[in-house]
C-alpha atoms as a PDB file:
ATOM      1  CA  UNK A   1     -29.258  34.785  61.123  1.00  0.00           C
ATOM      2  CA  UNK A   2     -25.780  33.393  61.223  1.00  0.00           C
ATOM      3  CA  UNK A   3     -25.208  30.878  64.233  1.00  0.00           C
ATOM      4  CA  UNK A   4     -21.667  32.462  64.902  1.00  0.00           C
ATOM      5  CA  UNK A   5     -23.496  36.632  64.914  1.00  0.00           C
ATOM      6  CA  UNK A   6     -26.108  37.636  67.187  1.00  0.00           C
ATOM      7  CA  UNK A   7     -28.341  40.426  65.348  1.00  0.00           C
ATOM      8  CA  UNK A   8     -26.858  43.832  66.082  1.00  0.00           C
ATOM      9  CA  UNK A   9     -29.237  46.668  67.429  1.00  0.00           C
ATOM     10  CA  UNK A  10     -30.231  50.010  65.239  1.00  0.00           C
ATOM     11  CA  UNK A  11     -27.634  52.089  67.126  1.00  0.00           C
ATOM     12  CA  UNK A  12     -24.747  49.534  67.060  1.00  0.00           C
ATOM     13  CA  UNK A  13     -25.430  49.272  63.621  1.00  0.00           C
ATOM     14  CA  UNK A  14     -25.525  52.811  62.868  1.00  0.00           C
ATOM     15  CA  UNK A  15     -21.798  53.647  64.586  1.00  0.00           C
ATOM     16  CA  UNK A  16     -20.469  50.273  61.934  1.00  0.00           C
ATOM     17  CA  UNK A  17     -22.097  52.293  58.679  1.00  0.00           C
ATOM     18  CA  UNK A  18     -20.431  55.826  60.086  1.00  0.00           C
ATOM     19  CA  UNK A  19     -17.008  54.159  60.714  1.00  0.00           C
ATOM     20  CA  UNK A  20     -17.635  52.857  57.305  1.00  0.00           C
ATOM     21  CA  UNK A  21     -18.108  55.583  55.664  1.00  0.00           C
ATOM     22  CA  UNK A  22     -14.614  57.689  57.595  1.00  0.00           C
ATOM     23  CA  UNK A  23     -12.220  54.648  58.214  1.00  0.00           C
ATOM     24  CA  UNK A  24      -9.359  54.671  55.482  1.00  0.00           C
ATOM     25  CA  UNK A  25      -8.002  51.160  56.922  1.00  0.00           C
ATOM     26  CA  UNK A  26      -8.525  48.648  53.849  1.00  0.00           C
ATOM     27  CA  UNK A  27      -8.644  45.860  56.814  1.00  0.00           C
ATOM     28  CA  UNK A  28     -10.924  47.709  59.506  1.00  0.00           C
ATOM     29  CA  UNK A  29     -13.206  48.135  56.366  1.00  0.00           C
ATOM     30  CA  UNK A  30     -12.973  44.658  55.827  1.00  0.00           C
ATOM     31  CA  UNK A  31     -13.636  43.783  59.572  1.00  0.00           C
ATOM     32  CA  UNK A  32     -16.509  45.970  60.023  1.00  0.00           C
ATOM     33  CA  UNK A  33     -18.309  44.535  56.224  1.00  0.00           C
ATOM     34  CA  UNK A  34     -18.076  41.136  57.799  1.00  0.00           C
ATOM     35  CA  UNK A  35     -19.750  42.215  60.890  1.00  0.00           C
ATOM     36  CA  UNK A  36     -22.248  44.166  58.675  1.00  0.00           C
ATOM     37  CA  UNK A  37     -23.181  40.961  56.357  1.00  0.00           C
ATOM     38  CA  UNK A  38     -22.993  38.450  59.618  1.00  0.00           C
ATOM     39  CA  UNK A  39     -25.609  40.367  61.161  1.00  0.00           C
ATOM     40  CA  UNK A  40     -27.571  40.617  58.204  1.00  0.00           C
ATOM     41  CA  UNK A  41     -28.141  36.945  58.347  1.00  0.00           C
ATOM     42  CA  UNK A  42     -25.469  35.101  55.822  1.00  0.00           C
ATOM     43  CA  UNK A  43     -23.328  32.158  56.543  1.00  0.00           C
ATOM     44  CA  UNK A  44     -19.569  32.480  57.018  1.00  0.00           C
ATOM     45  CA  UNK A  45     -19.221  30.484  53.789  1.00  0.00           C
ATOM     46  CA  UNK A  46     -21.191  33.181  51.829  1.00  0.00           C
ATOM     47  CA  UNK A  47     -19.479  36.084  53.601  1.00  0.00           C
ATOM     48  CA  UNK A  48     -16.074  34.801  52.503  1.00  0.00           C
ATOM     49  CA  UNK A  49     -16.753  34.322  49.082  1.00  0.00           C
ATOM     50  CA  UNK A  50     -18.609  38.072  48.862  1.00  0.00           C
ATOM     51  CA  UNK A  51     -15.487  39.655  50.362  1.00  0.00           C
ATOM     52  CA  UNK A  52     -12.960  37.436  49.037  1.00  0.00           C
ATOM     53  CA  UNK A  53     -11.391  36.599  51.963  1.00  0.00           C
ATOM     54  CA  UNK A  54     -10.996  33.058  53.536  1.00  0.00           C
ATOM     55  CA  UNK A  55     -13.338  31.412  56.306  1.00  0.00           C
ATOM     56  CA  UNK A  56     -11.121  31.500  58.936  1.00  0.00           C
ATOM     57  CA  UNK A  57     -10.683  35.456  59.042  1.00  0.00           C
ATOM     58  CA  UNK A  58     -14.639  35.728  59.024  1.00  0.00           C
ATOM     59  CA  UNK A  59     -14.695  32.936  62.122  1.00  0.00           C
ATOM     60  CA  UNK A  60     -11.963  35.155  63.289  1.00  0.00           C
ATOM     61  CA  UNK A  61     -13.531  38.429  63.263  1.00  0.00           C
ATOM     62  CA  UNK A  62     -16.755  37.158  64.572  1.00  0.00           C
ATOM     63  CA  UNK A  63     -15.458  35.688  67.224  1.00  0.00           C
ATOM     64  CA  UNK A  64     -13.435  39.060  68.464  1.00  0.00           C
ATOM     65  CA  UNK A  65     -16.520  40.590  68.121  1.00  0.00           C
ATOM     66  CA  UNK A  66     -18.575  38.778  70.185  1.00  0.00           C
ATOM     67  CA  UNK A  67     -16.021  38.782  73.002  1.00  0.00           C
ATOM     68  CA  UNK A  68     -15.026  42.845  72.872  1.00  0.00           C
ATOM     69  CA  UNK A  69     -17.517  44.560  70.567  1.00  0.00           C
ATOM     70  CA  UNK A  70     -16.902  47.610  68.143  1.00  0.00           C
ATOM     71  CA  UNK A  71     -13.120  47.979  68.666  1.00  0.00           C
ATOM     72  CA  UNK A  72     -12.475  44.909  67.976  1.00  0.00           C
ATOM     73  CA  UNK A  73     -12.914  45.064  64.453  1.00  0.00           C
ATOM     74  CA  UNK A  74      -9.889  47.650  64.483  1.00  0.00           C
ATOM     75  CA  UNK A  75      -6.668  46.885  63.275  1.00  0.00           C
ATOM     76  CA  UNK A  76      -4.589  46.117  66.730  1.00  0.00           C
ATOM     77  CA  UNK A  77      -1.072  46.136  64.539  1.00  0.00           C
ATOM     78  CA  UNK A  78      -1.434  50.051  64.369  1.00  0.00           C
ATOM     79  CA  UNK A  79      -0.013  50.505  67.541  1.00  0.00           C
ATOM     80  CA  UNK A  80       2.940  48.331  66.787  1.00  0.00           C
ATOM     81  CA  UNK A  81       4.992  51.063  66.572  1.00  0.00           C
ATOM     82  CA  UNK A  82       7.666  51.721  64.099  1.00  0.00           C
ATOM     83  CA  UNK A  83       8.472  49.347  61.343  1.00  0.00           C
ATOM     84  CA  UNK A  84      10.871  47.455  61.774  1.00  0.00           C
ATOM     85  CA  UNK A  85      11.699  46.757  58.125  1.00  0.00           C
ATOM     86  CA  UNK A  86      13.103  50.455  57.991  1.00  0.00           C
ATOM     87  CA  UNK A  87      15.883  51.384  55.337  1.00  0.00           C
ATOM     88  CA  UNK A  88      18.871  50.703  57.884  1.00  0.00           C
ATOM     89  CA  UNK A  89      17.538  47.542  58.326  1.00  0.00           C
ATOM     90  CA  UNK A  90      17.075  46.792  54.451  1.00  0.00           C
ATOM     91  CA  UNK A  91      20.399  47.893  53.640  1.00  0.00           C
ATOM     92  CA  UNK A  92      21.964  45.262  55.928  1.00  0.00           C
ATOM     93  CA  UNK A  93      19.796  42.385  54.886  1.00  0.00           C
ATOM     94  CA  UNK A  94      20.870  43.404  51.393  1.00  0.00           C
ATOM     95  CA  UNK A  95      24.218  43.587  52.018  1.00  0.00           C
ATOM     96  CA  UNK A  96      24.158  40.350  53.861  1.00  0.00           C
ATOM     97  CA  UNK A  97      22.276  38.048  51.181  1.00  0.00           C
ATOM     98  CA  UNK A  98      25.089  39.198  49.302  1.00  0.00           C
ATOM     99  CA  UNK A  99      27.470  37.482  51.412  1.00  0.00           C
ATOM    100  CA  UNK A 100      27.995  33.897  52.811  1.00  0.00           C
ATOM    101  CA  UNK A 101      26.755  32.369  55.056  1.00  0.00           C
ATOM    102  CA  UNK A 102      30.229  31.256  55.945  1.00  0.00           C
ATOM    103  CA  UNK A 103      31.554  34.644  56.233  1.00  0.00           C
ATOM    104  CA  UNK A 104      29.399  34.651  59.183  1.00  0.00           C
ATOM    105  CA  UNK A 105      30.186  31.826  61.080  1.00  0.00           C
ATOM    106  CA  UNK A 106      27.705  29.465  59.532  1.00  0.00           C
ATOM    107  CA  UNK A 107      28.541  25.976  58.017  1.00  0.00           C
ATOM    108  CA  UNK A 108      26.254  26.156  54.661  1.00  0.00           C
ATOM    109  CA  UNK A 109      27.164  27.771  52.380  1.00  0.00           C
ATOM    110  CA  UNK A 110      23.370  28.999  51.502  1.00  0.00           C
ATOM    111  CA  UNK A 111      20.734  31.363  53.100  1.00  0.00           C
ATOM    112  CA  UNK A 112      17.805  29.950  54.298  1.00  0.00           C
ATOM    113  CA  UNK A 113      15.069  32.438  55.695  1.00  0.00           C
ATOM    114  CA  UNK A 114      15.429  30.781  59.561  1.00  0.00           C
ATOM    115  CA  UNK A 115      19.185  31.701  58.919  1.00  0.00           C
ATOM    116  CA  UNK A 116      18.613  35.526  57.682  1.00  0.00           C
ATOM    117  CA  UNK A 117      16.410  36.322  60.632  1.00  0.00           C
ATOM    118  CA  UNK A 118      19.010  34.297  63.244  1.00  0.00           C
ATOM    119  CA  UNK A 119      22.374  36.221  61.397  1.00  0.00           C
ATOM    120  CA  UNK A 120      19.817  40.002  61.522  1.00  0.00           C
ATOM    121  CA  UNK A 121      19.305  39.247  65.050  1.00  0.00           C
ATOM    122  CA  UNK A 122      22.674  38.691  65.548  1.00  0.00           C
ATOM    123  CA  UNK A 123      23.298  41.971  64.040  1.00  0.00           C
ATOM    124  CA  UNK A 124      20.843  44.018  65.053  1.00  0.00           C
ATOM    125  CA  UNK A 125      19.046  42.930  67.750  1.00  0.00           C
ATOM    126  CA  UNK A 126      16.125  42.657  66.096  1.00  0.00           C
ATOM    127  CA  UNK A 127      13.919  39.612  65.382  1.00  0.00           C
ATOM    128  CA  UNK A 128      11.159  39.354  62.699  1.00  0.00           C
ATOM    129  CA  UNK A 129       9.044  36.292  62.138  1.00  0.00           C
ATOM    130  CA  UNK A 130       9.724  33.930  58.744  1.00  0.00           C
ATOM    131  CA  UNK A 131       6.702  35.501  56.562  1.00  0.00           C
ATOM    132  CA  UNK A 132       8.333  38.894  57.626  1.00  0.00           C
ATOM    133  CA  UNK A 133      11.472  38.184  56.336  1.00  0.00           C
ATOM    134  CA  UNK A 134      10.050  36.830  53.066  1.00  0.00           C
ATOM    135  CA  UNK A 135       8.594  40.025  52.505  1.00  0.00           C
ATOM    136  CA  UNK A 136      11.951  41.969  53.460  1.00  0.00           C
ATOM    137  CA  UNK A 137      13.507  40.191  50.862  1.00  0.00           C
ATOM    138  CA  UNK A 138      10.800  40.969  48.071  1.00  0.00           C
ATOM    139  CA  UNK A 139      12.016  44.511  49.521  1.00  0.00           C
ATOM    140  CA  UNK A 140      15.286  43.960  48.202  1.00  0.00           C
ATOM    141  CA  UNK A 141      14.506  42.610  44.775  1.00  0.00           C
ATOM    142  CA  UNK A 142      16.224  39.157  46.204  1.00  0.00           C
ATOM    143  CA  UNK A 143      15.171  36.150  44.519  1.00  0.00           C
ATOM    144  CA  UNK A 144      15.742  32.534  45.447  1.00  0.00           C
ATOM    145  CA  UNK A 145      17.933  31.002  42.482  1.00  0.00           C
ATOM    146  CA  UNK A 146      20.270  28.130  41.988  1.00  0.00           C
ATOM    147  CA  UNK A 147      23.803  28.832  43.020  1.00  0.00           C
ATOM    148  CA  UNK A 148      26.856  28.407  40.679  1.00  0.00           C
ATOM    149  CA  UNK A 149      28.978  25.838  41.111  1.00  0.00           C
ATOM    150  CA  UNK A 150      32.714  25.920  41.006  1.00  0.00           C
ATOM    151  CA  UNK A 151      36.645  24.982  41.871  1.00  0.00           C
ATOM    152  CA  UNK A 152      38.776  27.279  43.362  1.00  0.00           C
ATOM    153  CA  UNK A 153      42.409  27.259  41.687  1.00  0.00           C
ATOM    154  CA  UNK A 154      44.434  24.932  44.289  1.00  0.00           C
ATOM    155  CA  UNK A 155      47.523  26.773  43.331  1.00  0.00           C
ATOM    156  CA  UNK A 156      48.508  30.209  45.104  1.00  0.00           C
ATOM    157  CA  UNK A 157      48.057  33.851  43.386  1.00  0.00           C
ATOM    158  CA  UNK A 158      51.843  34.234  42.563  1.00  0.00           C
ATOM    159  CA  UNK A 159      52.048  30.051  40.912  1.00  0.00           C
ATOM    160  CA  UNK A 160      48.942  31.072  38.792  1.00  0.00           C
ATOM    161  CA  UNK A 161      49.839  34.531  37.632  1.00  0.00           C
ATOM    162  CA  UNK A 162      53.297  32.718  36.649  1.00  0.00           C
ATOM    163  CA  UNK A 163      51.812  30.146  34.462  1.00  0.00           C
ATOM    164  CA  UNK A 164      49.328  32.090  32.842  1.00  0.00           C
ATOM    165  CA  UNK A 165      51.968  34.340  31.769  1.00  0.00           C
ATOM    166  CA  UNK A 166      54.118  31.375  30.488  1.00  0.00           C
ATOM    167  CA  UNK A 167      50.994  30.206  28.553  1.00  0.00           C
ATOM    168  CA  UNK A 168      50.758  33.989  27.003  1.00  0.00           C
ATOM    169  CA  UNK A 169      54.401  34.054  25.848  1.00  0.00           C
ATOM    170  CA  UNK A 170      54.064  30.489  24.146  1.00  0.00           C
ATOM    171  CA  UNK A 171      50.876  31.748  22.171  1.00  0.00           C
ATOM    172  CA  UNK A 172      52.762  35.262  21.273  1.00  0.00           C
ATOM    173  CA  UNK A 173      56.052  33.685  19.935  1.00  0.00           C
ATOM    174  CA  UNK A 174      54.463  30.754  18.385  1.00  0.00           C
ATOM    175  CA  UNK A 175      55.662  29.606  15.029  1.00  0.00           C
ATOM    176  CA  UNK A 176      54.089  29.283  12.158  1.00  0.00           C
ATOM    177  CA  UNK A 177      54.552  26.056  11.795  1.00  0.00           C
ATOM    178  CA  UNK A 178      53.673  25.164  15.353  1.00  0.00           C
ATOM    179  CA  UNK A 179      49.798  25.058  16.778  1.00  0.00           C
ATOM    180  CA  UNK A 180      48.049  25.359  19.675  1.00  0.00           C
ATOM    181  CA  UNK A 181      45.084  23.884  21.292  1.00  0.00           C
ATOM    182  CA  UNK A 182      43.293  24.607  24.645  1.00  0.00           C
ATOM    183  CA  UNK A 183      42.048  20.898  25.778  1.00  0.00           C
ATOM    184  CA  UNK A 184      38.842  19.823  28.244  1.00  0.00           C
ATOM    185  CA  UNK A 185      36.836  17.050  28.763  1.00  0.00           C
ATOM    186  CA  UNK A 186      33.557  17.152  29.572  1.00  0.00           C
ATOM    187  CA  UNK A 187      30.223  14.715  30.569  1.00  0.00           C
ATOM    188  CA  UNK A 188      27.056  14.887  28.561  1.00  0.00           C
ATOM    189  CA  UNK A 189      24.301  13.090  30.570  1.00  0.00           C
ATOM    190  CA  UNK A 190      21.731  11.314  28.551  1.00  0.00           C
ATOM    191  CA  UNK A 191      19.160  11.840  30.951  1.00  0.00           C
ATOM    192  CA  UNK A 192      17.385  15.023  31.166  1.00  0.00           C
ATOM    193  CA  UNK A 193      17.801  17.714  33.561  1.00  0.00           C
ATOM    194  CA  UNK A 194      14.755  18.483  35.713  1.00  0.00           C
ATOM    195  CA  UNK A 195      14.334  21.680  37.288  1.00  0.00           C
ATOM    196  CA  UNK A 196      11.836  24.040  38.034  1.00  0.00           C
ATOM    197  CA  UNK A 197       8.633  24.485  36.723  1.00  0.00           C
ATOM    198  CA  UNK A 198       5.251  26.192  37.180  1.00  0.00           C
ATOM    199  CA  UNK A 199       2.322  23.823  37.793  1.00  0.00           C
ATOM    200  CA  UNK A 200      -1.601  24.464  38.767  1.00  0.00           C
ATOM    201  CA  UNK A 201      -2.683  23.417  42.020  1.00  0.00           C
ATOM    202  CA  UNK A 202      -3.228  20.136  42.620  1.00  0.00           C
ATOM    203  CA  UNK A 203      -1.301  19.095  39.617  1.00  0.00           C
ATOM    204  CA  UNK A 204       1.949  17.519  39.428  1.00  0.00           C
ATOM    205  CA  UNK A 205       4.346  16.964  35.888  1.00  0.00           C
ATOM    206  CA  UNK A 206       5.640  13.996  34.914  1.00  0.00           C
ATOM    207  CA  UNK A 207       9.504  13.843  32.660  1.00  0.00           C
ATOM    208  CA  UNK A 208       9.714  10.660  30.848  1.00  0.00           C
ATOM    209  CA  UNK A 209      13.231   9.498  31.597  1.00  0.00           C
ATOM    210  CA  UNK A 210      15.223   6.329  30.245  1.00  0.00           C
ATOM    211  CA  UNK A 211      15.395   5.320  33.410  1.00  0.00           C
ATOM    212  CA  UNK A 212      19.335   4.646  34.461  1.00  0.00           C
ATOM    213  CA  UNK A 213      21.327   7.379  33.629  1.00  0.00           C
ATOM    214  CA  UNK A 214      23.477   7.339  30.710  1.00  0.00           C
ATOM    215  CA  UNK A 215      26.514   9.044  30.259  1.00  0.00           C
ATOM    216  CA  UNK A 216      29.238   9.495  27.489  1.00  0.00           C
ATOM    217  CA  UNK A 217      32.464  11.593  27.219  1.00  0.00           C
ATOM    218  CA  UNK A 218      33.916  14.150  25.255  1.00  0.00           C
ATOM    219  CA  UNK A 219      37.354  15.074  24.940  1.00  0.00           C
ATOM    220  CA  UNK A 220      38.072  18.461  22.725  1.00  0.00           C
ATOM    221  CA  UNK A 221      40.748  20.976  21.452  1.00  0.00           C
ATOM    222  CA  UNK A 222      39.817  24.844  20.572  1.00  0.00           C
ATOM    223  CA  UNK A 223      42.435  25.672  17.968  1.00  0.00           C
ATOM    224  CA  UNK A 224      44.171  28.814  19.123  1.00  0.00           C
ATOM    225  CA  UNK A 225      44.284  30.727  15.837  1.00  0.00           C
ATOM    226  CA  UNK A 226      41.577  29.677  13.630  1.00  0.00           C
ATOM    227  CA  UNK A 227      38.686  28.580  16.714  1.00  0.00           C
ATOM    228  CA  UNK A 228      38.310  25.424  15.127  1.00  0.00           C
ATOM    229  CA  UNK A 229      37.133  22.450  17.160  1.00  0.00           C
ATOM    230  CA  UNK A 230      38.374  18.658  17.250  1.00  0.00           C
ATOM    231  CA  UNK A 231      37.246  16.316  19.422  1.00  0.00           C
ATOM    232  CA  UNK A 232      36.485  12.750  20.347  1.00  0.00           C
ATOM    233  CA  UNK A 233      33.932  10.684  21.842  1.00  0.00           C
ATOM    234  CA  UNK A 234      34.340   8.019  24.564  1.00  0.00           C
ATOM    235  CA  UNK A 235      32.323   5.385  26.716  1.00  0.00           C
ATOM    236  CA  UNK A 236      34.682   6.228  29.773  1.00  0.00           C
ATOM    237  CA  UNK A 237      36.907   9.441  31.069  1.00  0.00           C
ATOM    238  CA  UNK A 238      40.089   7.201  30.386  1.00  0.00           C
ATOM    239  CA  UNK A 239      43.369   8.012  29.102  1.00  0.00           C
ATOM    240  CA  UNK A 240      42.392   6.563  26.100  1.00  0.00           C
ATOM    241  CA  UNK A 241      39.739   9.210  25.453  1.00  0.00           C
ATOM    242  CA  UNK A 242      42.879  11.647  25.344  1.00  0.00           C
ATOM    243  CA  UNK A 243      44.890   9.628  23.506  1.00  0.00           C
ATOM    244  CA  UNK A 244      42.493   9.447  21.073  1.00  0.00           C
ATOM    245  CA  UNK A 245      41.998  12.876  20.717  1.00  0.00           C
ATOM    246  CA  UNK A 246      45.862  13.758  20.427  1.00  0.00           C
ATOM    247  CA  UNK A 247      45.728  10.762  17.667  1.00  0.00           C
ATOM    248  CA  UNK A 248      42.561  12.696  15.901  1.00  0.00           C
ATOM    249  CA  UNK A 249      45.187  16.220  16.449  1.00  0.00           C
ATOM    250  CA  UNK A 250      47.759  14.652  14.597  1.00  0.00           C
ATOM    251  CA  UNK A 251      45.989  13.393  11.839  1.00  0.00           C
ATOM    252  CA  UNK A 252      44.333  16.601  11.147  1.00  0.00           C
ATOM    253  CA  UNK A 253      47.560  18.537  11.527  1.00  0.00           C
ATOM    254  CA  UNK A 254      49.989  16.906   9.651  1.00  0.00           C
ATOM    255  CA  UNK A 255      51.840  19.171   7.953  1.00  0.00           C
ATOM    256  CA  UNK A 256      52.402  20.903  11.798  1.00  0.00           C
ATOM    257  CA  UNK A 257      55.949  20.414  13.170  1.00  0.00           C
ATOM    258  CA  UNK A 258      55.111  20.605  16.865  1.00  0.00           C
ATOM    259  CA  UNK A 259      51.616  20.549  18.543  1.00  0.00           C
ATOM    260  CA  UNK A 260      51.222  22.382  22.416  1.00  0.00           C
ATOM    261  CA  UNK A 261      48.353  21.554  24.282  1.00  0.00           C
ATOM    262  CA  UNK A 262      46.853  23.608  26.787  1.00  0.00           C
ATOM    263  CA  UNK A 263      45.218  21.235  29.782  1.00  0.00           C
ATOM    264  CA  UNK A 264      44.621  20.807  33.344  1.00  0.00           C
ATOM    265  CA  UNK A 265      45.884  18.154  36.037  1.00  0.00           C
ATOM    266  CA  UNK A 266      43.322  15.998  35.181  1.00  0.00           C
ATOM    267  CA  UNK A 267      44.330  12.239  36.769  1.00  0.00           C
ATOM    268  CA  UNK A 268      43.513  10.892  32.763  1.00  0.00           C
ATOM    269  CA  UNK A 269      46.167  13.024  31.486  1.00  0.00           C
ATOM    270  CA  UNK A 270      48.865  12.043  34.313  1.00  0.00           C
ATOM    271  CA  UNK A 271      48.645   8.228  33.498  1.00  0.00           C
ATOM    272  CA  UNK A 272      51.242   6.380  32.378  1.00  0.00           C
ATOM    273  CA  UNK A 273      49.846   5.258  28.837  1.00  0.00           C
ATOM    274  CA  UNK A 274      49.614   8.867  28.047  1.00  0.00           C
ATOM    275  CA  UNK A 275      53.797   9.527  28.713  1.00  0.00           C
ATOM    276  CA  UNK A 276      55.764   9.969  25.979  1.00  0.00           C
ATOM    277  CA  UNK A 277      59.705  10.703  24.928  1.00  0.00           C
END
């Protein structure tokens, strides 16, 4: 006999088997089988691992049991009342992990779960727990990702439409014997990139690194008509990595009477050593 079950009598016994045999609740089933094997004398340990379910529901059960009897063992969430994951309340959450969080008067510029029920709340006056909200979200098809990265133009709508169109009329009227090159620079880090990964329990990866990170530079030009690349490699993201590359243009391109290249603002390209007349 388990030391957490007293032995049930015939008729108490009898009214488990019957509710057995008519309840369609997966979890009252589940309840009552655990009362059912307690009483017939095996550990907690052994009950767990016949049912699949974890120690602490069968301590949990028994114990709920022992304090109210039969109707314990029913479910008490089905008189919660309506869900409150309903399709209104989807719809939001989808169209808000869609957003910002700065579009809603938060500082980060990422959604946490703790913020998604806070902003909901906000919303709707409704609160769910965390492990709610994770399942809300599996709801929604949302996944937790990395975000992308990026600059916003620092120049206004009407400054950036105007140069892009002054870029478009060089490249239409260009000569023949002119070229044109769109020109970036660019990092390569000789360490690798960790990220995510799947792993067993209890086991953790290791990356062999080099240790410090090691970085060089490359400066390139896409050639305009024929996609062709040219580029240069560098130590340091110096004027002298561009210089080098507008040397490597020119050497290429000799027979070309004027080069244009296409480049940012980059504080490199504004030095001095890279003026000319």
């Amino acid at each position: 006999m388990s030391a957490i079950f007293h032995k049930l009598n015939y008729f108490v016994k009898q009214r488990l088997l019957k509710l057995l045999r008519q309840c369609r609740s997966r979890i009252v089933h589940e309840h009552i089988l655990i009362a059912l094997n307690l009483s017939a004398g095996h550990s907690a340990r052994q009950v767990g691992v016949l049912l699949h379910v974890h120690n602490t529901t069968v301590y949990r059960v028994a114990k709920r049991f022992r304090d109210h009897g039969v109707w314990s063992l029913f479910d008490g969430r089905e008189d919660n009342g309506d869900t409150k994951l309903d399709e209104h309340f989807l719809d939001v959450l989808y169209r808000l992990v869609r957003s910002s969080p700065l579009e809603h008067g938060w500082r980060r510029p990422t959604w946490t779960r703790e913020l998604l029920v806070a902003t909901m709340q906000k919303k709707l006056g409704v609160r769910i727990h965390v492990a709610t909200m994770s399942r809300a979200l599996a709801l929604i098809h949302a996944r937790r990702g990395r975000s992308r990265q990026t600059v916003r133009c620092p120049w206004s709508p009407i400054a950036k439409g105007w140069r892009l169109a002054e870029i478009r009329r060089l490249l239409d009227r260009l000569p023949r014997n002119h070229a044109a090159f769109y020109e970036d620079e660019v990092d390569i880090h000789l360490n690798p990139k960790i990220g995510l990964d799947w792993m067993l329990e209890g086991q953790q990866k290791e990356v062999v690194t080099p240790g410090k990170n090691v970085k060089r530079y490359l400066a390139g030009a896409l050639d305009v008509r024929t996609g062709m690349l040219t580029w240069v490699e560098g130590e340091r993201k110096t004027s002298a990595l561009f210089i080098a590359l507008l040397n490597n243009l020119r050497a290429h391109h000799p027979l070309v009477a004027v080069i244009h290249v296409i480049l940012d603002n980059y504080r490199t390209i504004r030095a001095k050593s890279c003026r000319w007349r």
